[in-house]
Protein backbone atom coordinates (compact mmCIF):
# COMPACT_ATOMS: atom_id res chain seq x y z
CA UNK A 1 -1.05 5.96 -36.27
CA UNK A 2 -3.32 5.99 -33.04
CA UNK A 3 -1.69 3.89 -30.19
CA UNK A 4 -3.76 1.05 -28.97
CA UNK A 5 -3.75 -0.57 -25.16
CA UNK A 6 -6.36 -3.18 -25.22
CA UNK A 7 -6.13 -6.19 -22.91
CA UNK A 8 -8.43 -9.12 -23.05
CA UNK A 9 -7.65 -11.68 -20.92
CA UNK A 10 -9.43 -14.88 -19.31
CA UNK A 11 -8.15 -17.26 -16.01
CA UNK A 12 -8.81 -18.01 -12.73
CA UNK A 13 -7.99 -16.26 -9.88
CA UNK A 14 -4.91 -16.55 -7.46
CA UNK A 15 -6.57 -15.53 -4.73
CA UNK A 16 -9.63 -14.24 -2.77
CA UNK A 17 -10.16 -10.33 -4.23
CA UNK A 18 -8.63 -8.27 -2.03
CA UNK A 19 -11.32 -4.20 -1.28
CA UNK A 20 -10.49 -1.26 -0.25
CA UNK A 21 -11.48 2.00 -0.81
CA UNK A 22 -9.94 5.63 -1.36
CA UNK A 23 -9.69 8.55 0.23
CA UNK A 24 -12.47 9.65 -1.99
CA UNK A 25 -14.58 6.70 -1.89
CA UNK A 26 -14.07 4.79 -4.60
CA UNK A 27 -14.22 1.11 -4.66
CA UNK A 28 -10.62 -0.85 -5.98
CA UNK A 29 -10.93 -4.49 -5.42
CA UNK A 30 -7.33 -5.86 -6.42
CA UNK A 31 -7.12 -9.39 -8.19
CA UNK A 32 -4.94 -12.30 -9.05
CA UNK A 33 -5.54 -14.00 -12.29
CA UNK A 34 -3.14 -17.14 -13.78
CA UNK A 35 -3.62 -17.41 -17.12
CA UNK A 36 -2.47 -20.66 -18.73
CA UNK A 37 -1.20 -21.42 -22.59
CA UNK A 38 -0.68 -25.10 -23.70
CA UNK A 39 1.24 -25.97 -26.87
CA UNK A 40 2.83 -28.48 -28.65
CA UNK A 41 7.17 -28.36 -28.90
CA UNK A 42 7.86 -28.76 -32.35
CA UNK A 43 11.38 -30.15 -31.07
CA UNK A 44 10.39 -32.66 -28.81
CA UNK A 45 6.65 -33.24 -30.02
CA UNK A 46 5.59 -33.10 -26.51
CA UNK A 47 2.25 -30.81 -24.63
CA UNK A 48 4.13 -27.60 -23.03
CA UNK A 49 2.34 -25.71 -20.50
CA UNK A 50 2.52 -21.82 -19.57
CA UNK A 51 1.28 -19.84 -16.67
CA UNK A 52 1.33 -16.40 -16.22
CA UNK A 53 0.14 -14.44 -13.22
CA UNK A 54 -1.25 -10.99 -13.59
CA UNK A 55 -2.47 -8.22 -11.29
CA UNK A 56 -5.57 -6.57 -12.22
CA UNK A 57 -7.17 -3.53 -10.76
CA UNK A 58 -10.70 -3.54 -10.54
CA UNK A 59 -13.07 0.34 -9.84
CA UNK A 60 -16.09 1.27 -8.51
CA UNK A 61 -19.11 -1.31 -8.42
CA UNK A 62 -17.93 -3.60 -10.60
CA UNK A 63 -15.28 -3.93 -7.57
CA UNK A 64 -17.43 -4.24 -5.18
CA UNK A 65 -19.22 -7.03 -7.38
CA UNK A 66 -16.00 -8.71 -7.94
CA UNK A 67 -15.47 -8.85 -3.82
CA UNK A 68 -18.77 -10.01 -2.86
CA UNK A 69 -19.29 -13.05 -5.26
CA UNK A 70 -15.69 -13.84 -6.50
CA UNK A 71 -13.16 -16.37 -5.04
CA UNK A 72 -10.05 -17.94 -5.44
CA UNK A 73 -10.15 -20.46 -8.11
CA UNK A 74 -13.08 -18.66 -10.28
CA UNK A 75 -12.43 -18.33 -14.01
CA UNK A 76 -13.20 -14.67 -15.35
CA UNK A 77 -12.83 -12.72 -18.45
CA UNK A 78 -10.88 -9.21 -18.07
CA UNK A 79 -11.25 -6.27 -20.85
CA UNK A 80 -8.51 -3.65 -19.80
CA UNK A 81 -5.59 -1.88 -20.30
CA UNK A 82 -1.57 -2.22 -19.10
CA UNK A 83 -0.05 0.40 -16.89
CA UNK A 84 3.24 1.06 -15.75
CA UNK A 85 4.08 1.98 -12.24
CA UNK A 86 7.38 3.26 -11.15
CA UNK A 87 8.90 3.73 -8.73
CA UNK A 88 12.17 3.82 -6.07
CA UNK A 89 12.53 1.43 -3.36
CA UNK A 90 13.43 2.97 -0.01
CA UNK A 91 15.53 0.38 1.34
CA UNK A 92 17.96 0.04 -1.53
CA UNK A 93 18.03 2.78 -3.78
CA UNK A 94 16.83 0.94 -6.86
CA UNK A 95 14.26 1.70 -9.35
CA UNK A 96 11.36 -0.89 -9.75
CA UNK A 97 8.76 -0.78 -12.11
CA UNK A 98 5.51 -3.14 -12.56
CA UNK A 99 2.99 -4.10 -15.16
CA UNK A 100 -0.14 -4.68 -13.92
CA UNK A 101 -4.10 -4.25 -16.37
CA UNK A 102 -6.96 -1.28 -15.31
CA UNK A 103 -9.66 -3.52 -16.15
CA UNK A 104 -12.77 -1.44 -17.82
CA UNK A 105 -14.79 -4.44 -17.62
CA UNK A 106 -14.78 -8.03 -15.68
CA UNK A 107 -16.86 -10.71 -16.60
CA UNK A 108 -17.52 -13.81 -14.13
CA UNK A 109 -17.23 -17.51 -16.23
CA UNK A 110 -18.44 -20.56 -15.17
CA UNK A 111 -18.68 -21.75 -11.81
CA UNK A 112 -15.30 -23.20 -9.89
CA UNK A 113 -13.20 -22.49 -7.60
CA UNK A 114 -13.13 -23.39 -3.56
CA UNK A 115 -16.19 -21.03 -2.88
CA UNK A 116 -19.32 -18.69 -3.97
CA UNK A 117 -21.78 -19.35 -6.35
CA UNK A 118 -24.08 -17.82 -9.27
């Protein structure tokens, strides 16, 4: 069986997205999104509420499309992938690790937020 790592995700972001480039040139515009679940407690009968926050990594001139017209507080769709970094902390020894989504594709929703427009 082929392994699958397909991420589709939609939210609003966390914060304003933050370019830079690499040594080679490329464009990576990183991104906050909070993505929210509601559901009803079969205990208690009451609305729950979830929010997760996820890193995304945005490439190339979709990044640089994501940094010139996107702002905190804008809903957006994300098609991606998960990746794992590792790695040890200098201070203290330990391993970390982090999940964070390589998105493939962004896709801007709506109109919100505290700024830009289109």
């Amino acid at each position: 069986m082929a392994d699958v790592n397909i991420v589709v995700l939609a939210g609003r972001l966390t914060r304003d997205p933050e370019m830079r480039y690499t040594p080679n040139g490329t464009a990576v515009a990183k991104l906050g999104l909070a993505v929210g679940r509601k559901w009803k407690d079969q205990q208690s009968g009451q609305m729950r509420e979830e929010t997760t926050f996820v890193d995304v990594d945005v490439f190339g001139r979709q990044a640089e499309t994501a940094s010139q017209y996107l702002s905190k507080g804008r809903p957006v769709l994300v098609e991606g992938r998960l990746k794992l970094d590792q790695w040890e902390d200098k201070t203290s020894g330990q391993k970390r690790s982090k999940l964070h989504v390589i998105a493939n594709r962004i896709q801007f929703l709506g109109t919100g937020g505290t700024g830009g427009s289109g």
